[in-house]
C-alpha atoms as a PDB file:
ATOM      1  CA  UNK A   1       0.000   0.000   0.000  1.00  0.00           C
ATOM      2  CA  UNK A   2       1.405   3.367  -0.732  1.00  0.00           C
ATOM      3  CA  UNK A   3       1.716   5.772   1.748  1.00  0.00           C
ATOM      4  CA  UNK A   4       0.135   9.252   2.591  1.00  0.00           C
ATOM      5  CA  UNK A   5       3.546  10.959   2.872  1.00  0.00           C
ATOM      6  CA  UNK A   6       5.145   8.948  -0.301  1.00  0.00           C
ATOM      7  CA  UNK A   7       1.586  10.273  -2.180  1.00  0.00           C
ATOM      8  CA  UNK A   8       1.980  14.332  -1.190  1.00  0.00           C
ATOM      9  CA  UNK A   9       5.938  13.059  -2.429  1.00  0.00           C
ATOM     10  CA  UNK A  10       4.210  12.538  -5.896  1.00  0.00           C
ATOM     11  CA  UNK A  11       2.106  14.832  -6.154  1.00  0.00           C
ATOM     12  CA  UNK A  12       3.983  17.469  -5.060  1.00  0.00           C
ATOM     13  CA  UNK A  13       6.852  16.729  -8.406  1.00  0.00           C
ATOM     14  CA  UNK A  14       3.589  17.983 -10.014  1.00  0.00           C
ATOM     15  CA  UNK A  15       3.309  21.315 -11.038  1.00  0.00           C
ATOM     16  CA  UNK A  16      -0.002  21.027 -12.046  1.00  0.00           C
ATOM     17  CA  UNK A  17      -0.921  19.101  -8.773  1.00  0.00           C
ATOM     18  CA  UNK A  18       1.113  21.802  -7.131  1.00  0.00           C
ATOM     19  CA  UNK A  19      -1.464  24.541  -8.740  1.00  0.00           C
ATOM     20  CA  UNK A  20      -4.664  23.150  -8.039  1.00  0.00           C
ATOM     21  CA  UNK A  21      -6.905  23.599  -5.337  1.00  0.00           C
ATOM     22  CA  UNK A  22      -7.145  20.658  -3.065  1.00  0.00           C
ATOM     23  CA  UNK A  23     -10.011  20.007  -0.213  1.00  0.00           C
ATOM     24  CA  UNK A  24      -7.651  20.188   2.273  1.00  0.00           C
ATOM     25  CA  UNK A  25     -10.018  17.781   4.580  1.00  0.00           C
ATOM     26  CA  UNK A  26     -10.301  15.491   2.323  1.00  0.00           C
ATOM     27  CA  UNK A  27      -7.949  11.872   2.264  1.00  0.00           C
ATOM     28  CA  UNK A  28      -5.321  12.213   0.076  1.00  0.00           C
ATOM     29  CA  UNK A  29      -6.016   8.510  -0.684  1.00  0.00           C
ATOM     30  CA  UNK A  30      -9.549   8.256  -0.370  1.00  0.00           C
ATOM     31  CA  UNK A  31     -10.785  11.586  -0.927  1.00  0.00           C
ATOM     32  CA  UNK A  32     -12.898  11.443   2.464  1.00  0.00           C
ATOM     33  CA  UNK A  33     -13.124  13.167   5.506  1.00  0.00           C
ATOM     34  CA  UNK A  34      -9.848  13.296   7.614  1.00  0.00           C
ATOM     35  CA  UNK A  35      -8.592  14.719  10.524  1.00  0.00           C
ATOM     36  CA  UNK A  36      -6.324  17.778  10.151  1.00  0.00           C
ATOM     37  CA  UNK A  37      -3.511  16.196  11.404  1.00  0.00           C
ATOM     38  CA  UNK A  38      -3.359  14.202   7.852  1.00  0.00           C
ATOM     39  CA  UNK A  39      -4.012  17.678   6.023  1.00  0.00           C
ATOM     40  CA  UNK A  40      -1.836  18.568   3.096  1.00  0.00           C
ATOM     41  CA  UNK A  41       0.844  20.285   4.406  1.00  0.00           C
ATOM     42  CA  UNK A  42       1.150  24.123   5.196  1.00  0.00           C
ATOM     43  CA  UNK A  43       4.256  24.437   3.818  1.00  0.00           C
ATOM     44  CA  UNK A  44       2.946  23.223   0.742  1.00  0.00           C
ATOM     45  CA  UNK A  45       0.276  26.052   0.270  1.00  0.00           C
ATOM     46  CA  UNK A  46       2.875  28.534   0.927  1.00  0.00           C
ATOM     47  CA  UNK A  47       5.165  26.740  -2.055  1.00  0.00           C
ATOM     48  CA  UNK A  48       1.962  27.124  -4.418  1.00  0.00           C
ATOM     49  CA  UNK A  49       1.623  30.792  -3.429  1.00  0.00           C
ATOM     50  CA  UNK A  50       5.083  31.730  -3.872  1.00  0.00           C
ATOM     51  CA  UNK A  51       4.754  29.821  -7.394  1.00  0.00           C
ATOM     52  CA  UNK A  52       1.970  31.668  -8.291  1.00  0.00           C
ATOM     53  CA  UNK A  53       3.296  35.083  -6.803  1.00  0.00           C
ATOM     54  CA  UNK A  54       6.729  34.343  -9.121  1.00  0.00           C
ATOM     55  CA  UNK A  55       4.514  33.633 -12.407  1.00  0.00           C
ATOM     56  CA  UNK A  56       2.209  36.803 -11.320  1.00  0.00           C
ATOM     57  CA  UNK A  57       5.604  38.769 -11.544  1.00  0.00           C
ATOM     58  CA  UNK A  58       7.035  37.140 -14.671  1.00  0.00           C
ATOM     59  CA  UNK A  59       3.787  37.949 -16.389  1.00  0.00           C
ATOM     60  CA  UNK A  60       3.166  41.066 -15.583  1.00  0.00           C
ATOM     61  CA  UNK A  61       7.197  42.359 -16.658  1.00  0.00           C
ATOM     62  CA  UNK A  62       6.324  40.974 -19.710  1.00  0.00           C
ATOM     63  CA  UNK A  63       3.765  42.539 -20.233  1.00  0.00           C
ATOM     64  CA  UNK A  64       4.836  45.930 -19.867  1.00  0.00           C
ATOM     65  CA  UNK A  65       8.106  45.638 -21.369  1.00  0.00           C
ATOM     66  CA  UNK A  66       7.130  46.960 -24.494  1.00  0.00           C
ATOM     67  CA  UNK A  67       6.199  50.159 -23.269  1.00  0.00           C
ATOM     68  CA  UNK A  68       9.410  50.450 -20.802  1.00  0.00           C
ATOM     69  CA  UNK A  69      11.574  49.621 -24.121  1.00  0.00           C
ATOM     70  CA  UNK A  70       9.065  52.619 -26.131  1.00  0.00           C
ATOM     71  CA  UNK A  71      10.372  55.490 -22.943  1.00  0.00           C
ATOM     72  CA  UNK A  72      14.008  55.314 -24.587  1.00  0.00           C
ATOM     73  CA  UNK A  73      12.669  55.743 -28.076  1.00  0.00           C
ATOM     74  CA  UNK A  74      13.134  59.578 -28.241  1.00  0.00           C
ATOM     75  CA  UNK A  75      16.844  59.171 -27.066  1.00  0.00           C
ATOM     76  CA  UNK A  76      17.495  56.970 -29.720  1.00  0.00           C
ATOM     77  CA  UNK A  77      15.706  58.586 -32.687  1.00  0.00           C
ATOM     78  CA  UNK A  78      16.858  62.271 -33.241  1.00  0.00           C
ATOM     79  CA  UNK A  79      14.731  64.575 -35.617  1.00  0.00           C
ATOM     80  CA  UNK A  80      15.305  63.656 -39.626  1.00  0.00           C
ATOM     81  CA  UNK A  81      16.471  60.743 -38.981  1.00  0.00           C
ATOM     82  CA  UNK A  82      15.677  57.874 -41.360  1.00  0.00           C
ATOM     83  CA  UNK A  83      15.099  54.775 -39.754  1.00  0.00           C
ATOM     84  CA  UNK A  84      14.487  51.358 -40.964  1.00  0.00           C
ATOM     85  CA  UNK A  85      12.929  49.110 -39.466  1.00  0.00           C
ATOM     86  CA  UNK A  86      12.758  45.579 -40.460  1.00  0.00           C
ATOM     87  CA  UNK A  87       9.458  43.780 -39.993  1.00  0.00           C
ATOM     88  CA  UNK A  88       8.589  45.919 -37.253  1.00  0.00           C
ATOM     89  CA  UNK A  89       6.609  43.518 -34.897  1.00  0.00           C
ATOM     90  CA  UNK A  90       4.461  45.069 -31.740  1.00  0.00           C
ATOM     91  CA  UNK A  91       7.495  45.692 -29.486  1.00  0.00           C
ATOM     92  CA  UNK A  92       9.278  48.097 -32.685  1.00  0.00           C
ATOM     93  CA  UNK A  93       5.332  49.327 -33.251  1.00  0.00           C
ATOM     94  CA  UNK A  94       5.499  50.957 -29.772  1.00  0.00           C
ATOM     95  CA  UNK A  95       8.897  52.145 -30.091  1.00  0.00           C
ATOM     96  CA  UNK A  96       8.730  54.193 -33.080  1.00  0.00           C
ATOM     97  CA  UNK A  97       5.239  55.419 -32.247  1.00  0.00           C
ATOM     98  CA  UNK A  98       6.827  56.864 -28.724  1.00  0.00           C
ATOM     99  CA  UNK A  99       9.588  58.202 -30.803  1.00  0.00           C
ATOM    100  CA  UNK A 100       7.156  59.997 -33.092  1.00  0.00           C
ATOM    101  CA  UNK A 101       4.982  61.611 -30.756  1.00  0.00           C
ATOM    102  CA  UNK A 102       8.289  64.113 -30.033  1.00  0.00           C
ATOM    103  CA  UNK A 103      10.235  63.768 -32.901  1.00  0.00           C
ATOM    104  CA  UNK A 104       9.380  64.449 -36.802  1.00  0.00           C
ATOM    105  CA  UNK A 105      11.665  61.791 -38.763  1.00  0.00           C
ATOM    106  CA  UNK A 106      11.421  59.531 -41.827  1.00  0.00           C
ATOM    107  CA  UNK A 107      10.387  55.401 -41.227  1.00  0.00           C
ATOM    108  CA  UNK A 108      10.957  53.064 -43.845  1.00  0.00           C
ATOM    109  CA  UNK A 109       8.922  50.023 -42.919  1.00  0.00           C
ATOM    110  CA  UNK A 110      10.342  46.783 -44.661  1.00  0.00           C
ATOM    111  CA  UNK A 111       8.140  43.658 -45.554  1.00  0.00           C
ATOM    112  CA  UNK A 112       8.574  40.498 -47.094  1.00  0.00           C
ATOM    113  CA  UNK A 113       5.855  41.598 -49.796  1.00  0.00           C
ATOM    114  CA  UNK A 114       6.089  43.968 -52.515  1.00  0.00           C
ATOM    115  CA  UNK A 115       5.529  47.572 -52.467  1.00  0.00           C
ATOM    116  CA  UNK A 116       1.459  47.857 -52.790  1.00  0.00           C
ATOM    117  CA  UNK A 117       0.349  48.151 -56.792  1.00  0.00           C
ATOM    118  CA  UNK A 118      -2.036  51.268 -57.467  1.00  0.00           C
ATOM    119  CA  UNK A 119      -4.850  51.101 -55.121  1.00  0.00           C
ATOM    120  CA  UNK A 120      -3.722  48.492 -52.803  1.00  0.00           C
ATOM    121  CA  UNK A 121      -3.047  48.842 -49.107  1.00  0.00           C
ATOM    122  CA  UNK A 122       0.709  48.873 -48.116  1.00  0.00           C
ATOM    123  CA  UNK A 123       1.899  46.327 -45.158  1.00  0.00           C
ATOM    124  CA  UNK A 124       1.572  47.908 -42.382  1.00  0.00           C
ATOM    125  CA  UNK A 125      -1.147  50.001 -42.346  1.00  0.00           C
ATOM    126  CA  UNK A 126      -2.277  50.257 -38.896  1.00  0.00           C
ATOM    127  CA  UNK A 127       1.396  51.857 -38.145  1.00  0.00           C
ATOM    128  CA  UNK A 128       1.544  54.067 -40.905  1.00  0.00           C
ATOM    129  CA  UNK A 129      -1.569  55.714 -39.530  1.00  0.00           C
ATOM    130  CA  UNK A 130      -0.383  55.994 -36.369  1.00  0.00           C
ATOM    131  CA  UNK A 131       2.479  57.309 -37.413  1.00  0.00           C
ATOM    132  CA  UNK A 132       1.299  59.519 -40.070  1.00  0.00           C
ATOM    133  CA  UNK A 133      -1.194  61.096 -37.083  1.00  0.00           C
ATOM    134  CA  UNK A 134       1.821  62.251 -35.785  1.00  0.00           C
ATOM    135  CA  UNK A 135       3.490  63.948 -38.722  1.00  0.00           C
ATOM    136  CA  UNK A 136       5.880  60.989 -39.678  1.00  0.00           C
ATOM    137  CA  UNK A 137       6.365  60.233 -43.308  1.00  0.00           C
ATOM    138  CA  UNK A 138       6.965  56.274 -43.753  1.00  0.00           C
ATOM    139  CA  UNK A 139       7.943  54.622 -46.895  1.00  0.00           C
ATOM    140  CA  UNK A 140       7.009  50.577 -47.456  1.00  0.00           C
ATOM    141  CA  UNK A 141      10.165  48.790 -48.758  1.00  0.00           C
ATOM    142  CA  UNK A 142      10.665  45.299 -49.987  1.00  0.00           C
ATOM    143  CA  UNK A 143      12.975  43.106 -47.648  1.00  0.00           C
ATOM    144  CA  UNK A 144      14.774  42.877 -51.023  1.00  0.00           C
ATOM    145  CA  UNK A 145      15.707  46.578 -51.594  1.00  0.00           C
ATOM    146  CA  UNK A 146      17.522  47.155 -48.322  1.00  0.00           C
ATOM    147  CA  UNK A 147      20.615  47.711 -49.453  1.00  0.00           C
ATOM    148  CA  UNK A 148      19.568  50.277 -52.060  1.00  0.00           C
ATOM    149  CA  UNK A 149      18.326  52.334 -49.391  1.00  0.00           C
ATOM    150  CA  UNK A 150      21.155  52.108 -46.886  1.00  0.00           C
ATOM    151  CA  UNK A 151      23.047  54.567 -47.512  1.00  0.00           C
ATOM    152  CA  UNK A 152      19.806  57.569 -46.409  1.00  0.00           C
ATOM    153  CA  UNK A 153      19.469  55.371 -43.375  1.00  0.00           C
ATOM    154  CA  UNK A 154      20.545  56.786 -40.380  1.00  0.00           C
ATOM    155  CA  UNK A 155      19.764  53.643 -38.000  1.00  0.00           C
ATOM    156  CA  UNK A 156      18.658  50.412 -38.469  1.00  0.00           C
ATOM    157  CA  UNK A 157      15.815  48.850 -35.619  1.00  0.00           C
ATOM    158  CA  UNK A 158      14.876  45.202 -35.512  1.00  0.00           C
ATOM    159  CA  UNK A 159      12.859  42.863 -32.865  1.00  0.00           C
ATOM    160  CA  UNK A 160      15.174  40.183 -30.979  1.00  0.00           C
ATOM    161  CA  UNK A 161      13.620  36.844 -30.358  1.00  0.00           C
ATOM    162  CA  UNK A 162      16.914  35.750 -28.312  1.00  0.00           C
ATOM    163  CA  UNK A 163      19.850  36.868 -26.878  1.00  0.00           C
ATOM    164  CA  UNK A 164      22.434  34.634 -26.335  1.00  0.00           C
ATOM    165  CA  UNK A 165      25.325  34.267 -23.836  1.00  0.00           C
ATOM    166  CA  UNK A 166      27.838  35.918 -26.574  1.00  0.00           C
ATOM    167  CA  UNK A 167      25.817  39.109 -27.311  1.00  0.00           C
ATOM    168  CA  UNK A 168      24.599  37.084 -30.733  1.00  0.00           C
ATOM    169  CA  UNK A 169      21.176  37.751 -31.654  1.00  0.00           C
ATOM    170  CA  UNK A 170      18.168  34.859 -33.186  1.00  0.00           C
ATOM    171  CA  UNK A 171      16.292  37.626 -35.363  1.00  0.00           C
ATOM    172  CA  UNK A 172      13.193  37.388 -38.079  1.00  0.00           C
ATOM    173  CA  UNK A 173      14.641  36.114 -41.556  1.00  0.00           C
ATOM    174  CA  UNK A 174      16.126  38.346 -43.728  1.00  0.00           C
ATOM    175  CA  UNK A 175      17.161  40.799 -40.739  1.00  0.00           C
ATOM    176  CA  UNK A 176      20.685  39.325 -40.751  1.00  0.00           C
ATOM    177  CA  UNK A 177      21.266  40.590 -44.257  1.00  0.00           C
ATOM    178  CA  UNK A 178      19.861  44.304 -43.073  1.00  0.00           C
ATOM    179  CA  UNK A 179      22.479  43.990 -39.905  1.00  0.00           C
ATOM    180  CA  UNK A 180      25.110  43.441 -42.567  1.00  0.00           C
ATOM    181  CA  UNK A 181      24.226  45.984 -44.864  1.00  0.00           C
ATOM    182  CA  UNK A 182      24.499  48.487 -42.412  1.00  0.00           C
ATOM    183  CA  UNK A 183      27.697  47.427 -41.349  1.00  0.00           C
ATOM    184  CA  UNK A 184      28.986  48.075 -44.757  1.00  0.00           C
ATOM    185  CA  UNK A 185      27.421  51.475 -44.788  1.00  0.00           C
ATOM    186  CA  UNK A 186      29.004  52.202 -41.195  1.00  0.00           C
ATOM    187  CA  UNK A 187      25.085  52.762 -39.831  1.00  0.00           C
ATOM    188  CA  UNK A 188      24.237  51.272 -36.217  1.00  0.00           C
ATOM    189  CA  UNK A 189      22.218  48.818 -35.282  1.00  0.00           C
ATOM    190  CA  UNK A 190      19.462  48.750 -32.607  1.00  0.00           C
ATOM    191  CA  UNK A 191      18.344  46.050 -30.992  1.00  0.00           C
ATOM    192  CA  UNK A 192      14.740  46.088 -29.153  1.00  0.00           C
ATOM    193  CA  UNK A 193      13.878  43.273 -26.314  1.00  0.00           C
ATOM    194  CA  UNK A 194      13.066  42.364 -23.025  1.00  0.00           C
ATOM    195  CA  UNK A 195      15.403  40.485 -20.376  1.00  0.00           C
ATOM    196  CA  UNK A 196      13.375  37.658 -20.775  1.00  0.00           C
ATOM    197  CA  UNK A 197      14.461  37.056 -23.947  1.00  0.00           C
ATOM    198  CA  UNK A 198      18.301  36.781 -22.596  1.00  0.00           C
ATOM    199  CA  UNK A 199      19.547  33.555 -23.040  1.00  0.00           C
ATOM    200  CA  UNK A 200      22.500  31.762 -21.068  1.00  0.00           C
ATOM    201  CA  UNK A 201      22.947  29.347 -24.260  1.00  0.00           C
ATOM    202  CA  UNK A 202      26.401  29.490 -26.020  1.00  0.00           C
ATOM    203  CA  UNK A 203      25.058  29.779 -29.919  1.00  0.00           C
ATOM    204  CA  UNK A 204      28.569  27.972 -31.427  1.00  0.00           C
ATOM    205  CA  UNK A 205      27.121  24.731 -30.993  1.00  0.00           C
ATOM    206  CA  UNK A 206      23.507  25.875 -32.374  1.00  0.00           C
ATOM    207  CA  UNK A 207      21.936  26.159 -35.790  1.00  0.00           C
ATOM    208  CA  UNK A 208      22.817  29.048 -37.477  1.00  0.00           C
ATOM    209  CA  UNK A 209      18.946  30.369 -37.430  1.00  0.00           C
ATOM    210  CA  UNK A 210      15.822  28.219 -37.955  1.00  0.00           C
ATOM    211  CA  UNK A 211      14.110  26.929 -41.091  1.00  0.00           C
ATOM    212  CA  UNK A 212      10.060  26.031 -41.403  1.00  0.00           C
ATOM    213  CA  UNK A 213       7.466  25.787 -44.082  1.00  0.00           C
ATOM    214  CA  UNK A 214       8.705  26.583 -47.734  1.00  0.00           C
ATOM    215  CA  UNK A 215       5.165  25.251 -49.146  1.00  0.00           C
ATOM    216  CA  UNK A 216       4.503  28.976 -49.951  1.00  0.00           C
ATOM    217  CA  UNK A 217       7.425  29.539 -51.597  1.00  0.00           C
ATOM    218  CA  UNK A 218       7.676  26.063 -53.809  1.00  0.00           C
ATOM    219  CA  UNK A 219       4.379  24.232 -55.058  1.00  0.00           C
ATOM    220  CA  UNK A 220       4.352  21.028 -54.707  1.00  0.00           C
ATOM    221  CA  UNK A 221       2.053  19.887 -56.493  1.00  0.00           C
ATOM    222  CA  UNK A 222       3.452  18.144 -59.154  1.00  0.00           C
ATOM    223  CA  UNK A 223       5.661  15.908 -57.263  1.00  0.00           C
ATOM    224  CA  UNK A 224       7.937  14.722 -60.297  1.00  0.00           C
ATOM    225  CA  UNK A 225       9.315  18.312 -60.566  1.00  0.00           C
ATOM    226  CA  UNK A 226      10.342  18.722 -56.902  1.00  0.00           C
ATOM    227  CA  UNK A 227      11.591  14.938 -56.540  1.00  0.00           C
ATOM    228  CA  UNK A 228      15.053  14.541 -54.439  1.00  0.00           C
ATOM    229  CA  UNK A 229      14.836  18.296 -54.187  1.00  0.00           C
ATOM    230  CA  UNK A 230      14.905  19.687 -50.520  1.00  0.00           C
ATOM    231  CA  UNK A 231      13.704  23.352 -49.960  1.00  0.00           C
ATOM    232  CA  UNK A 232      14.726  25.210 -46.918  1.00  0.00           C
ATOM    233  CA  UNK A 233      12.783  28.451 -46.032  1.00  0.00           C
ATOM    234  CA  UNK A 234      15.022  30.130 -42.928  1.00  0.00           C
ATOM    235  CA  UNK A 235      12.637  31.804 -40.472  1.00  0.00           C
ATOM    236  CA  UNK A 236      15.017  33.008 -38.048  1.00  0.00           C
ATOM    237  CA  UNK A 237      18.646  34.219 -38.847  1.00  0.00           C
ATOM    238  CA  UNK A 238      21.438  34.279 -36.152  1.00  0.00           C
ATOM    239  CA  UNK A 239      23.276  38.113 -35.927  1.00  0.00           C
ATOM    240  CA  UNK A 240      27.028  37.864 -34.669  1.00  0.00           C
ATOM    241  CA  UNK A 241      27.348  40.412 -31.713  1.00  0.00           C
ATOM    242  CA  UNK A 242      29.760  42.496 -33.680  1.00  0.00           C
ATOM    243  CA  UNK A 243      26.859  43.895 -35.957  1.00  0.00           C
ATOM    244  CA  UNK A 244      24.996  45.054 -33.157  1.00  0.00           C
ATOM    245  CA  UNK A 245      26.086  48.318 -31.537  1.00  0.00           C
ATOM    246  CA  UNK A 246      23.049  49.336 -29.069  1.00  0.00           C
ATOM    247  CA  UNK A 247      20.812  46.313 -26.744  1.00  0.00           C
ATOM    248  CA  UNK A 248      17.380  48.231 -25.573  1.00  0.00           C
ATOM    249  CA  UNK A 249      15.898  46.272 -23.010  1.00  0.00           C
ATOM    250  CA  UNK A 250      13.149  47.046 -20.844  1.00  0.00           C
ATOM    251  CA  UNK A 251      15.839  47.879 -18.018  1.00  0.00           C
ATOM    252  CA  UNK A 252      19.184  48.877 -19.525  1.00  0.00           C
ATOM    253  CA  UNK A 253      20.050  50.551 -23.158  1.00  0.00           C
ATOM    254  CA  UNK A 254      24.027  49.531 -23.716  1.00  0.00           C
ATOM    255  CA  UNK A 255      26.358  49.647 -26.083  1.00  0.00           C
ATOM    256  CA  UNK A 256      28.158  46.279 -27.904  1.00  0.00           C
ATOM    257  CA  UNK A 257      29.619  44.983 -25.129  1.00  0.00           C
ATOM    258  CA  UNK A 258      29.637  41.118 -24.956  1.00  0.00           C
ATOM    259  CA  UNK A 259      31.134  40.427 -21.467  1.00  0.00           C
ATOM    260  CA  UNK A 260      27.441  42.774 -20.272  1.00  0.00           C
ATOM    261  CA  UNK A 261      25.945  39.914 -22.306  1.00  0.00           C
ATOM    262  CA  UNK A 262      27.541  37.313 -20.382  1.00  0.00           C
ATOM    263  CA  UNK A 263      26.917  38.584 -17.206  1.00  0.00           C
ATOM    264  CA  UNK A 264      23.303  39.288 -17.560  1.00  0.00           C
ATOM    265  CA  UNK A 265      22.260  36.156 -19.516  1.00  0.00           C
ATOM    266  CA  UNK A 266      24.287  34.404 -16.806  1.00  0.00           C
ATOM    267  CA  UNK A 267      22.332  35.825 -14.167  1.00  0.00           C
ATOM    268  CA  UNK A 268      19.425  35.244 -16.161  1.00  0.00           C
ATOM    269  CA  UNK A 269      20.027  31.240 -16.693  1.00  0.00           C
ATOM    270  CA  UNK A 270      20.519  30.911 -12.611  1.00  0.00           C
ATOM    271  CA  UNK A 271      17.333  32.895 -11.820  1.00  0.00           C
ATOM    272  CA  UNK A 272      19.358  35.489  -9.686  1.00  0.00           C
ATOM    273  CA  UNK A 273      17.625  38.938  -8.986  1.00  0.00           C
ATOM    274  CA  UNK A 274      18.717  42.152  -9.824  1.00  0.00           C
ATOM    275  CA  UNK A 275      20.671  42.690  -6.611  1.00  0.00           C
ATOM    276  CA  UNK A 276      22.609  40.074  -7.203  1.00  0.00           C
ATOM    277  CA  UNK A 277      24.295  41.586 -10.303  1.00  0.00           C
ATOM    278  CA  UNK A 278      27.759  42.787 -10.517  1.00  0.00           C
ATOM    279  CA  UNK A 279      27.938  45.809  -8.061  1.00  0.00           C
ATOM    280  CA  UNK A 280      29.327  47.907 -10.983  1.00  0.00           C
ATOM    281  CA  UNK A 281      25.933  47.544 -13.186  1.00  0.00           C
ATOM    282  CA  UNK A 282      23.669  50.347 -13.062  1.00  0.00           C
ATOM    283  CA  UNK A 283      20.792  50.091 -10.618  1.00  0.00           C
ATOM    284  CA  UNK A 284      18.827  53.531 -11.014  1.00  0.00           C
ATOM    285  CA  UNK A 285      17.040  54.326 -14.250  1.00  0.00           C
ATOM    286  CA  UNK A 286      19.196  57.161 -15.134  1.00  0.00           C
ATOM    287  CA  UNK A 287      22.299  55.256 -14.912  1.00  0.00           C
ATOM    288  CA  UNK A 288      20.381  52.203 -16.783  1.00  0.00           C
ATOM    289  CA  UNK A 289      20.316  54.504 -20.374  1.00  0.00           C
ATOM    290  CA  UNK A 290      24.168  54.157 -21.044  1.00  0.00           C
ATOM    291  CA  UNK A 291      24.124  54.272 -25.175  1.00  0.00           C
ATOM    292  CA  UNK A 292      24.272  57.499 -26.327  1.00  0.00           C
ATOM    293  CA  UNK A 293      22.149  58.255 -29.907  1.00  0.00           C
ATOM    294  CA  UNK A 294      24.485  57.745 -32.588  1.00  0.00           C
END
């Protein structure tokens, strides 16, 4: 027969057991009525809530990361600038909205699609109103004509999905190519994401990006044609860290600086808190911003 305190053993490796509500006078075994004394444990409540507290917390930084990120926008973004911004996703959205509600500069949204053809709508079009409400002219790019417009850019912005333990970056496809481009045209690179997407991984033994779906790019419907043929379509690209010369995060803006990298996705992979950092990292929010606009 199994025992009570071998059964709360289980169920407490359980972190949906661990979550749920349990009838505390009710037989772990049986599910009838017991005496107190046979109760789940207290300390096991207080686990739960400091579970739930730590998730509560997790959630709720993410969730306003985007706009802590969007309060360094107009100290990145200087008036007439031309910025480009590679498949801006919600996180850039914010960002260059905050920017444009003080500053009048020049966007130049890039897309995987092709410019709009005389009365279509251009990607994008939700921002470009936003934007344009504010007096910002945007211009809707192909992903393809990046380079040809390099040389009016003035800074380059892209969404992070990861930031490894080097300072490298896993970015959306094609984004990689627009990091390199402006390396060639001596035009920096901004990075936008929160801590919590700082990873302690060391990329040199990774994939160099991700690949998915290419259905929509090669038809496969006539199999003959396509036989022994394998199609990649990359999704992600990897970004060395020496393309990228600002990290925005929701609590520090830095310069290139790979041994920062280390330290914080370090912290970050042995679930340390802030305190814990290096005493020489910044821990007010004026001495967070330490990138100066470019």
């Amino acid at each position: 027969m199994v025992s009570v305190a071998s059964f709360h053993m289980t169920r407490s490796k359980s972190m949906f057991n661990l979550l749920s509500v349990v009838d505390s006078s009710l037989s772990p075994l049986t599910m009838a009525s017991t005496p107190l004394s046979q109760a789940v444990p207290t300390s096991m409540n207080a686990l739960r809530s400091e579970v739930l507290d730590g998730i509560e917390e997790i959630m709720d930084e993410i969730s306003q990361a985007d706009d802590q990120i969007a309060s360094f926008a107009d100290i990145q973004i200087l008036p007439g600038d031309f910025v480009l911004a590679y498949l801006p996703s919600r996180t850039v959205e914010r960002f260059l909205v905050k920017a444009a509600a003080k500053r009048r500069f020049t966007v130049l949204l890039v897309s995987l699609e092709n410019p709009p053809t005389a009365g279509g709508e251009a990607p994008y079009a939700a921002l470009r109103k936003k934007l344009g409400g504010f007096g910002v002219k945007t211009i809707s790019i192909a992903s393809y004509g990046v380079m040809a417009y390099m040389s009016k850019v003035n800074r380059v912005v892209f969404n992070v999905r990861v930031v490894y333990q080097n300072g490298g970056l896993l970015v959306d496809s094609g984004a990689a190519l627009a990091a390199q481009a402006a390396r060639v045209y001596s035009k920096p690179v901004i990075a936008l994401g929160g801590v919590y997407k700082f990873c302690p991984e060391d990329p040199s033994g990774l994939a160099p990006g991700e690949t998915g779906d290419s259905s929509s790019y090669v038809s496969y419907a006539n199999g003959r044609n396509v036989e022994g043929v394998e199609v990649k379509s990359t999704t992600a690209d990897y970004v060395p860290p020496e393309l990228i010369q600002i990290y925005l995060t929701n609590l520090w803006v830095f310069l290139h600086c790979p041994a920062v990298c280390f330290s914080l996705t370090k912290a970050v992979g042995d679930h340390k808190h802030a305190t814990t950092l290096p005493p020489s990292w910044p821990t007010t929010t004026s001495q967070r911003t330490w990138a100066t606009p470019f």
